[in-house]
Protein backbone atom coordinates (compact mmCIF):
# COMPACT_ATOMS: atom_id res chain seq x y z
CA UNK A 1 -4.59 5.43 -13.91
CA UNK A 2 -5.07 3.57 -10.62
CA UNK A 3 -7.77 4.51 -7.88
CA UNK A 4 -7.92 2.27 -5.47
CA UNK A 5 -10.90 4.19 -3.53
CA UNK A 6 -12.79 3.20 -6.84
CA UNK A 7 -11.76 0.06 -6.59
CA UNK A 8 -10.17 0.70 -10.18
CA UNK A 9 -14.37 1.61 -11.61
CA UNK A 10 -16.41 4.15 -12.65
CA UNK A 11 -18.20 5.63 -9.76
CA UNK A 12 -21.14 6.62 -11.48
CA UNK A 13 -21.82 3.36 -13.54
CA UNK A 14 -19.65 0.97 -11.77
CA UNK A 15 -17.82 -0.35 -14.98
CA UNK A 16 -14.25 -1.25 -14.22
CA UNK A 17 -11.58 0.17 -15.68
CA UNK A 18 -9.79 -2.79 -16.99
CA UNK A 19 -12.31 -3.84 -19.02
CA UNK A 20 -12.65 -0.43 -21.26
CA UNK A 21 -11.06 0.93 -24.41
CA UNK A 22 -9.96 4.47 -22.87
CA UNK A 23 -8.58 4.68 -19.31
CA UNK A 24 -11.03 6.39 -16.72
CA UNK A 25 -10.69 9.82 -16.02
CA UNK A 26 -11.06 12.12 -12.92
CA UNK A 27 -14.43 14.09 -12.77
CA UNK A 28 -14.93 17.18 -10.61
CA UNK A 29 -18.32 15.78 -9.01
CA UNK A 30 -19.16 19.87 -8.43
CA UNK A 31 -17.94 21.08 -11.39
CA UNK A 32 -14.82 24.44 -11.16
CA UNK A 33 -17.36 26.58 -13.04
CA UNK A 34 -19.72 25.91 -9.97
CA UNK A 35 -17.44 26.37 -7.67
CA UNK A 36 -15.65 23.15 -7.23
CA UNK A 37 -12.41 22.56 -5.97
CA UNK A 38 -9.54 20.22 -6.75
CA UNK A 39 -9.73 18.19 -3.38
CA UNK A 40 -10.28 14.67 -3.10
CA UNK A 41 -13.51 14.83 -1.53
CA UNK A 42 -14.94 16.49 -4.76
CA UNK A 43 -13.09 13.94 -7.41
CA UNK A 44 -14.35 11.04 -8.56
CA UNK A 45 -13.15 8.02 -11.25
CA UNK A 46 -15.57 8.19 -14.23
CA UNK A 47 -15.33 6.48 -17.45
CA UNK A 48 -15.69 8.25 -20.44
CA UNK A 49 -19.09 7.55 -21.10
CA UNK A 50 -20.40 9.24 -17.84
CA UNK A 51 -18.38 11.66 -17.77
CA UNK A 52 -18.58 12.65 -21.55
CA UNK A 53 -22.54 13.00 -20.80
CA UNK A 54 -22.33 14.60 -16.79
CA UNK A 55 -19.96 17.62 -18.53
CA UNK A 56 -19.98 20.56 -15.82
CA UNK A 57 -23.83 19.41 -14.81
CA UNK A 58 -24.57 19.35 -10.90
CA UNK A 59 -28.18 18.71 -11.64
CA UNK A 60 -31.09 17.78 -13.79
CA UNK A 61 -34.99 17.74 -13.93
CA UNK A 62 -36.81 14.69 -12.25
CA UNK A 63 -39.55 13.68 -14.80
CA UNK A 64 -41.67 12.35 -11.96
CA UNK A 65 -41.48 15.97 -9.43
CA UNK A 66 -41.02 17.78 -11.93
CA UNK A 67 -37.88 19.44 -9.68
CA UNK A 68 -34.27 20.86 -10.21
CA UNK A 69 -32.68 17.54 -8.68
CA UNK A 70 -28.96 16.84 -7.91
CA UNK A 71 -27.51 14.25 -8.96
CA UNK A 72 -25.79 11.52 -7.05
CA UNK A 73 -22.86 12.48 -5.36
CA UNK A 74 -20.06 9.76 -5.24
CA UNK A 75 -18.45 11.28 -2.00
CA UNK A 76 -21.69 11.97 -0.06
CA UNK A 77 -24.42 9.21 -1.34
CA UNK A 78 -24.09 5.22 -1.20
CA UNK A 79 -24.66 3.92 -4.83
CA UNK A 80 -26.89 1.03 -3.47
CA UNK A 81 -29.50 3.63 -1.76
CA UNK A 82 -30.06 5.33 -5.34
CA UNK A 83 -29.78 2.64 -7.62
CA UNK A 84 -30.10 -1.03 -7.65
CA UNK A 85 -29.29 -3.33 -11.46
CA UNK A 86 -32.59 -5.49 -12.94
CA UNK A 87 -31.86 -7.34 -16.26
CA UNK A 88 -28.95 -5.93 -16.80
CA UNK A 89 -30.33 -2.02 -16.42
CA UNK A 90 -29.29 0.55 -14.00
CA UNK A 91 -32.93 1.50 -12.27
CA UNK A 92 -33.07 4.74 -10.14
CA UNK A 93 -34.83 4.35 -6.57
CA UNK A 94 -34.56 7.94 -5.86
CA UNK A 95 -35.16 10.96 -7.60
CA UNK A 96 -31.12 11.76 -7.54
CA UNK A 97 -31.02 8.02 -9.23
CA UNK A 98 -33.76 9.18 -12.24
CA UNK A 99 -31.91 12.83 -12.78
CA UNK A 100 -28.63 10.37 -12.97
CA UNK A 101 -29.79 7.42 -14.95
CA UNK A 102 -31.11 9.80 -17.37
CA UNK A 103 -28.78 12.29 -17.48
CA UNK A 104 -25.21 9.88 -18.08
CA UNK A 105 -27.82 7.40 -20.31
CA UNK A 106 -26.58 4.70 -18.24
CA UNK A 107 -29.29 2.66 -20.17
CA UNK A 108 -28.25 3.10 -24.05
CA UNK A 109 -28.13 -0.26 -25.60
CA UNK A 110 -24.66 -0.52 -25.88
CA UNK A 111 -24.33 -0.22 -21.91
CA UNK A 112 -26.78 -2.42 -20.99
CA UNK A 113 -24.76 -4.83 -23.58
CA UNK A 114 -21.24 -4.31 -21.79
CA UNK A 115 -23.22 -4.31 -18.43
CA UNK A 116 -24.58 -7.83 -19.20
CA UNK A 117 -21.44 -9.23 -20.68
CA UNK A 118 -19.66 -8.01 -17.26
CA UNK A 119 -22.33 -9.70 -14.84
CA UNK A 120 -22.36 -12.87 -16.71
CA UNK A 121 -18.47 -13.20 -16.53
CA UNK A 122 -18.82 -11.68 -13.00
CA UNK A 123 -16.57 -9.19 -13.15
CA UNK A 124 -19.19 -6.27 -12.38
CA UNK A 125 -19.17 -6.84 -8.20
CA UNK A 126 -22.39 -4.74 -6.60
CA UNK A 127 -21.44 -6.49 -3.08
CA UNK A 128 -19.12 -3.24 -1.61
CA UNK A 129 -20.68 -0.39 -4.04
């Protein structure tokens, strides 16, 4: 599947497409269930990973407020405001980044692996996220 407003990645952990097993897939960022519609401005490219752990959630608990926090929204929120990558880990600067990081485990081993593999052949581009 192409999606060029992706540029072709996974809006959630920015791994490209082209450089997975199984092709991305379309997430409803407000899941149907919750009263999410079909539209473009509520779809979003996901690999498999995130969107095998988001499911149908819209939000999780922050373990620092202690709150019901959403999580990042692909169509509203600018990936570089809520996370930033350190040594090869996705780090959370806001409490929609924690509920996120946690929630789609963008920091199992095996991610940070691919993650690091990616940046060192500089395929993984941060620049226009």
């Amino acid at each position: 599947m192409r999606c060029e407003r992706a540029n072709d990645c996974c809006e959630y952990c920015l791994v490209p497409e082209a450089f997975t097993f199984a092709s991305h897939e379309i997430d409803h960022i407000i899941a149907r269930k919750h009263g999410g519609k079909t539209k473009a401005e509520n779809l979003a490219l996901s690999c498999t990973n995130c969107n095998r752990h988001k499911g149908s959630d819209i939000a999780s608990i922050d373990p620092e407020m202690n709150e019901l926090t959403p999580l990042y929204h692909p169509r509203k929120h600018r990936w570089q405001k809520h996370f930033r990558i350190q040594d090869n880990q996705i780090i959370p600067l806001t409490s929609k980044g924690r509920v996120t990081v946690l929630l789609l485990q963008f920091n199992l081993q095996e991610r940070i692996e691919e993650r690091k593999l990616l940046i060192e052949a500089d395929i993984l581009k941060l620049s226009d996220t």
